[in-house]
Protein backbone atom coordinates (compact mmCIF):
# COMPACT_ATOMS: atom_id res chain seq x y z
CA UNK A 1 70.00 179.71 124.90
CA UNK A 2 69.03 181.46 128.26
CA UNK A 3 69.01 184.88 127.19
CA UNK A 4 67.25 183.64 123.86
CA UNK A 5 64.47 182.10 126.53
CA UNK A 6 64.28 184.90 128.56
CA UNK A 7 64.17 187.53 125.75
CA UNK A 8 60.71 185.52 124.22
CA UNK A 9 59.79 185.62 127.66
CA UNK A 10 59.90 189.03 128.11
CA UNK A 11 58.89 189.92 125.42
CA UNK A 12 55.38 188.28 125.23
CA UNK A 13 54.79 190.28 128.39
CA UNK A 14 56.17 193.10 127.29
CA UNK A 15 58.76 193.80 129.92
CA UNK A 16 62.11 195.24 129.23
CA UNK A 17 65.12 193.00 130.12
CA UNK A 18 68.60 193.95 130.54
CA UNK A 19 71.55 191.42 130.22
CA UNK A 20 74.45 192.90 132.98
CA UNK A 21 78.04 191.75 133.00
CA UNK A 22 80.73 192.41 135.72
CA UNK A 23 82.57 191.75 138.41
CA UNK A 24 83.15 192.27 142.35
CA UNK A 25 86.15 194.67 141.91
CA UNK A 26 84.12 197.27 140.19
CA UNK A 27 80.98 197.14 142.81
CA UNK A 28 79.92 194.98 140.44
CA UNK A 29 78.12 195.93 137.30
CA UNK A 30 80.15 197.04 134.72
CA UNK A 31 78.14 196.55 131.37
CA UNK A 32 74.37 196.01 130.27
CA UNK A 33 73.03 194.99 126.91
CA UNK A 34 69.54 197.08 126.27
CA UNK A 35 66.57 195.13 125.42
CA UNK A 36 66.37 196.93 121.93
CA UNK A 37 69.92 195.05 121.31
CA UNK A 38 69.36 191.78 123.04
CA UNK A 39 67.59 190.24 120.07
CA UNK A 40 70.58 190.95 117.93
CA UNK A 41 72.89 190.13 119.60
CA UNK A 42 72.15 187.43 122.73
CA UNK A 43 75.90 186.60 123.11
CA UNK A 44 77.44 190.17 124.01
CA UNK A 45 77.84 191.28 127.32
CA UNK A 46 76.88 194.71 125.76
CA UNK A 47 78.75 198.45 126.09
CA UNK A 48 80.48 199.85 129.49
CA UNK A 49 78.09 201.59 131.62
CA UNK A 50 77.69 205.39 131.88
CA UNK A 51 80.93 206.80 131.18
CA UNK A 52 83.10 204.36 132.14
CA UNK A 53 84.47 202.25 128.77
CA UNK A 54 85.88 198.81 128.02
CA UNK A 55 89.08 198.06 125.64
CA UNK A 56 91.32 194.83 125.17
CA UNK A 57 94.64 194.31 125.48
CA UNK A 58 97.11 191.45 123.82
CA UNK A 59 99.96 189.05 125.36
CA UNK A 60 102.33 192.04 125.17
CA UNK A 61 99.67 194.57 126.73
CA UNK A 62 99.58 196.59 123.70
CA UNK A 63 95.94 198.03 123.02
CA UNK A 64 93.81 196.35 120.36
CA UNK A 65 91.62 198.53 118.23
CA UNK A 66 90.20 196.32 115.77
CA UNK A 67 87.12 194.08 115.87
CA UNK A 68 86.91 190.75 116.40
CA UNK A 69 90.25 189.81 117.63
CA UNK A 70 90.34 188.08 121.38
CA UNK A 71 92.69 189.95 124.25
CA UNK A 72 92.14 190.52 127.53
CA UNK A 73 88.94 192.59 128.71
CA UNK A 74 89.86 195.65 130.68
CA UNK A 75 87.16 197.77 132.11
CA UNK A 76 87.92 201.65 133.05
CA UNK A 77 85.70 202.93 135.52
CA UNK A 78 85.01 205.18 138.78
CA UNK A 79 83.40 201.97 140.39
CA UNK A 80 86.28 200.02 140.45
CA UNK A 81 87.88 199.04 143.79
CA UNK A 82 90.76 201.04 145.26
CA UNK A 83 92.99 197.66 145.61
CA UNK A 84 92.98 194.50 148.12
CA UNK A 85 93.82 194.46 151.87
CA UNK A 86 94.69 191.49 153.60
CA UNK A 87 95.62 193.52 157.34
CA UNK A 88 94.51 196.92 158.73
CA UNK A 89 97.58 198.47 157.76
CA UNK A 90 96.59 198.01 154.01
CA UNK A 91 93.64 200.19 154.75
CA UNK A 92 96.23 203.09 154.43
CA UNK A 93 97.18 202.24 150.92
CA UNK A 94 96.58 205.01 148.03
CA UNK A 95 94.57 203.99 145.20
CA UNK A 96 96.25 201.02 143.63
CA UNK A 97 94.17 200.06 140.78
CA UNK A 98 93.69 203.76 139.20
CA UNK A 99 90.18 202.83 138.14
CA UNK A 100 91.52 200.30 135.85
CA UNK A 101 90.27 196.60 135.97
CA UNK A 102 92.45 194.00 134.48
CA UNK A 103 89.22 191.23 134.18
CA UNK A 104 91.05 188.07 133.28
CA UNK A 105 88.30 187.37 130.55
CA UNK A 106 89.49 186.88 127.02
CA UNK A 107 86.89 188.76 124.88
CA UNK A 108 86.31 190.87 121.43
CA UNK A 109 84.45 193.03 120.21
CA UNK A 110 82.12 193.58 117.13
CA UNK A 111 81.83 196.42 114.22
CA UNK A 112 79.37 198.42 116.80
CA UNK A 113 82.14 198.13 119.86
CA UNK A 114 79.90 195.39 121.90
CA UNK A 115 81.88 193.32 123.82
CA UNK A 116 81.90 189.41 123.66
CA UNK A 117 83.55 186.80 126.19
CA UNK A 118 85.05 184.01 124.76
CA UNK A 119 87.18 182.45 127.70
CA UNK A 120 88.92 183.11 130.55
CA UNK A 121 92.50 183.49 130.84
CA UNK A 122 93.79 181.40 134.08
CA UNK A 123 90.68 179.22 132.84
CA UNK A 124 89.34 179.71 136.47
CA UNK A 125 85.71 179.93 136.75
CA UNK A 126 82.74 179.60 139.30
CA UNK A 127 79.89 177.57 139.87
CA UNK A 128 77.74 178.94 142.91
CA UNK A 129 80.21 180.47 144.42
CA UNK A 130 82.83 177.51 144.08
CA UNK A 131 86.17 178.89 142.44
CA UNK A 132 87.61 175.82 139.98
CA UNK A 133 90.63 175.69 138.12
CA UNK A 134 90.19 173.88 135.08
CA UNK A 135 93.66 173.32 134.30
CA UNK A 136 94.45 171.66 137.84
CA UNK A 137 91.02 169.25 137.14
CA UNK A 138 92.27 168.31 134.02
CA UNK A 139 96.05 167.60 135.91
CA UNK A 140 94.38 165.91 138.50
CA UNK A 141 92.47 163.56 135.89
CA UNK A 142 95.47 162.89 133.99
CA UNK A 143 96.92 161.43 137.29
CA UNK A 144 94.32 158.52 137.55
CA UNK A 145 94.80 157.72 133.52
CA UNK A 146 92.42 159.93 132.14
CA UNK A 147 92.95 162.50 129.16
CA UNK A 148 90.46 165.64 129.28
CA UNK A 149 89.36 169.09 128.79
CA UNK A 150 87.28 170.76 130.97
CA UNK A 151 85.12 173.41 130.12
CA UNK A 152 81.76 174.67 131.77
CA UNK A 153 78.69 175.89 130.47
CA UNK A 154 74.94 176.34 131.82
CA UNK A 155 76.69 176.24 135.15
CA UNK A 156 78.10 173.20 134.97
CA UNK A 157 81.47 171.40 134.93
CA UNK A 158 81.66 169.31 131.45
CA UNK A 159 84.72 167.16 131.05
CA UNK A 160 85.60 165.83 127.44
CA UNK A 161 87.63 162.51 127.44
CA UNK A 162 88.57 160.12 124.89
CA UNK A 163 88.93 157.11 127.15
CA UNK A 164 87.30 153.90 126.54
CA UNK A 165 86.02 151.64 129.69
CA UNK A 166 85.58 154.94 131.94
CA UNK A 167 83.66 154.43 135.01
CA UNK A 168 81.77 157.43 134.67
CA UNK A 169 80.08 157.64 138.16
CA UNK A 170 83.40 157.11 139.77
CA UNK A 171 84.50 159.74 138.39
CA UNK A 172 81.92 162.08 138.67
CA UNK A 173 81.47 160.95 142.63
CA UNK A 174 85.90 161.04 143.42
CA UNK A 175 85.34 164.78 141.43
CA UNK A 176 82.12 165.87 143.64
CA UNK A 177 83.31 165.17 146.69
CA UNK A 178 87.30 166.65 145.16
CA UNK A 179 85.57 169.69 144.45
CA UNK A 180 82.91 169.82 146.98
CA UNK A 181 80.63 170.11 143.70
CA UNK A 182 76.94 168.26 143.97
CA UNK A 183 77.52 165.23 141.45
CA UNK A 184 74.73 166.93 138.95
CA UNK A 185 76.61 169.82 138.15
CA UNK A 186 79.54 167.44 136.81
CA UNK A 187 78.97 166.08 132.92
CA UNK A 188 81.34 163.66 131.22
CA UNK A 189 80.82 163.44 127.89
């Protein structure tokens, strides 16, 4: 819905918007969708940038070559990072990584090779910054006698449940202050 906005947006005034995807490790932009394919196709996170490429890989990491089946997004690129360090020694480490970018997203792409992400595969996301695992919110709700799935959208936390007589607020106030999450970006429904 955001992109669609934006897109009108831009162009009534006649100003060319890109859509970007990426992520830290490759310094950070890794794909743009072009404002001539925007319009067609809002939900893609568009092609690799210059020559660098994108493919998928399944559970068994076996490369998947045709369209429209989900696998793991993996990005090939000069951009991305060498590796991690966590002391100075690391700092003498060769190249770890290869240029290769195992992403963690769950994605597919279409007949024209544009890339779509459809989940995550730890189902850990971020909202402003915050790293959340969905899977231990949805443990930790079980624990107090609630059944749910979390998922987020429009930065935001949404949790489906199926209980009757939930005190919504208390939840929403034990999970802000859990989470260190302001209370608006948290939606029961």
């Amino acid at each position: 819905k955001l992109i669609k906005k934006i897109t009108n947006f831009t162009e009534k005034k006649k100003i060319k918007f890109y859509s970007m995807y990426g992520q830290t490790e490759a310094s950070p932009r890794m794909s743009v969708l072009s404002s001539k394919h925007i319009k067609y196709k809002p939900n893609s996170v568009g092609q690799a940038i210059n020559k660098n490429s994108f493919y998928l890989i399944d559970k068994n990491g076996k490369k998947i070559n045709k369209p429209n089946i989900e696998g793991q997004l993996v990005y090939k690129g000069k951009n991305v990072c060498m590796g991690y360090s966590n002391s100075f020694k690391d700092l003498n480490k060769n190249d770890e990584n290869n240029n290769i970018l195992l992403t963690g997203d769950l994605a597919k792409f279409d007949k024209d090779k544009f890339f779509y992400i459809v989940g995550r595969i730890k189902r850990i996301i971020k909202i402003f910054g915050l790293r959340l695992d969905l899977e231990d919110i949805e443990i930790y709700l079980k624990k107090n006698g609630y059944n749910t799935k979390c998922d987020i959208a429009d930065d935001k936390l949404y949790i489906q449940h199926n209980n009757k007589g939930i005190n919504v607020n208390k939840v929403r106030n034990n999970l802000s202050k859990r989470l260190n999450l302001n209370i608006n970006y948290i939606v029961l429904k």
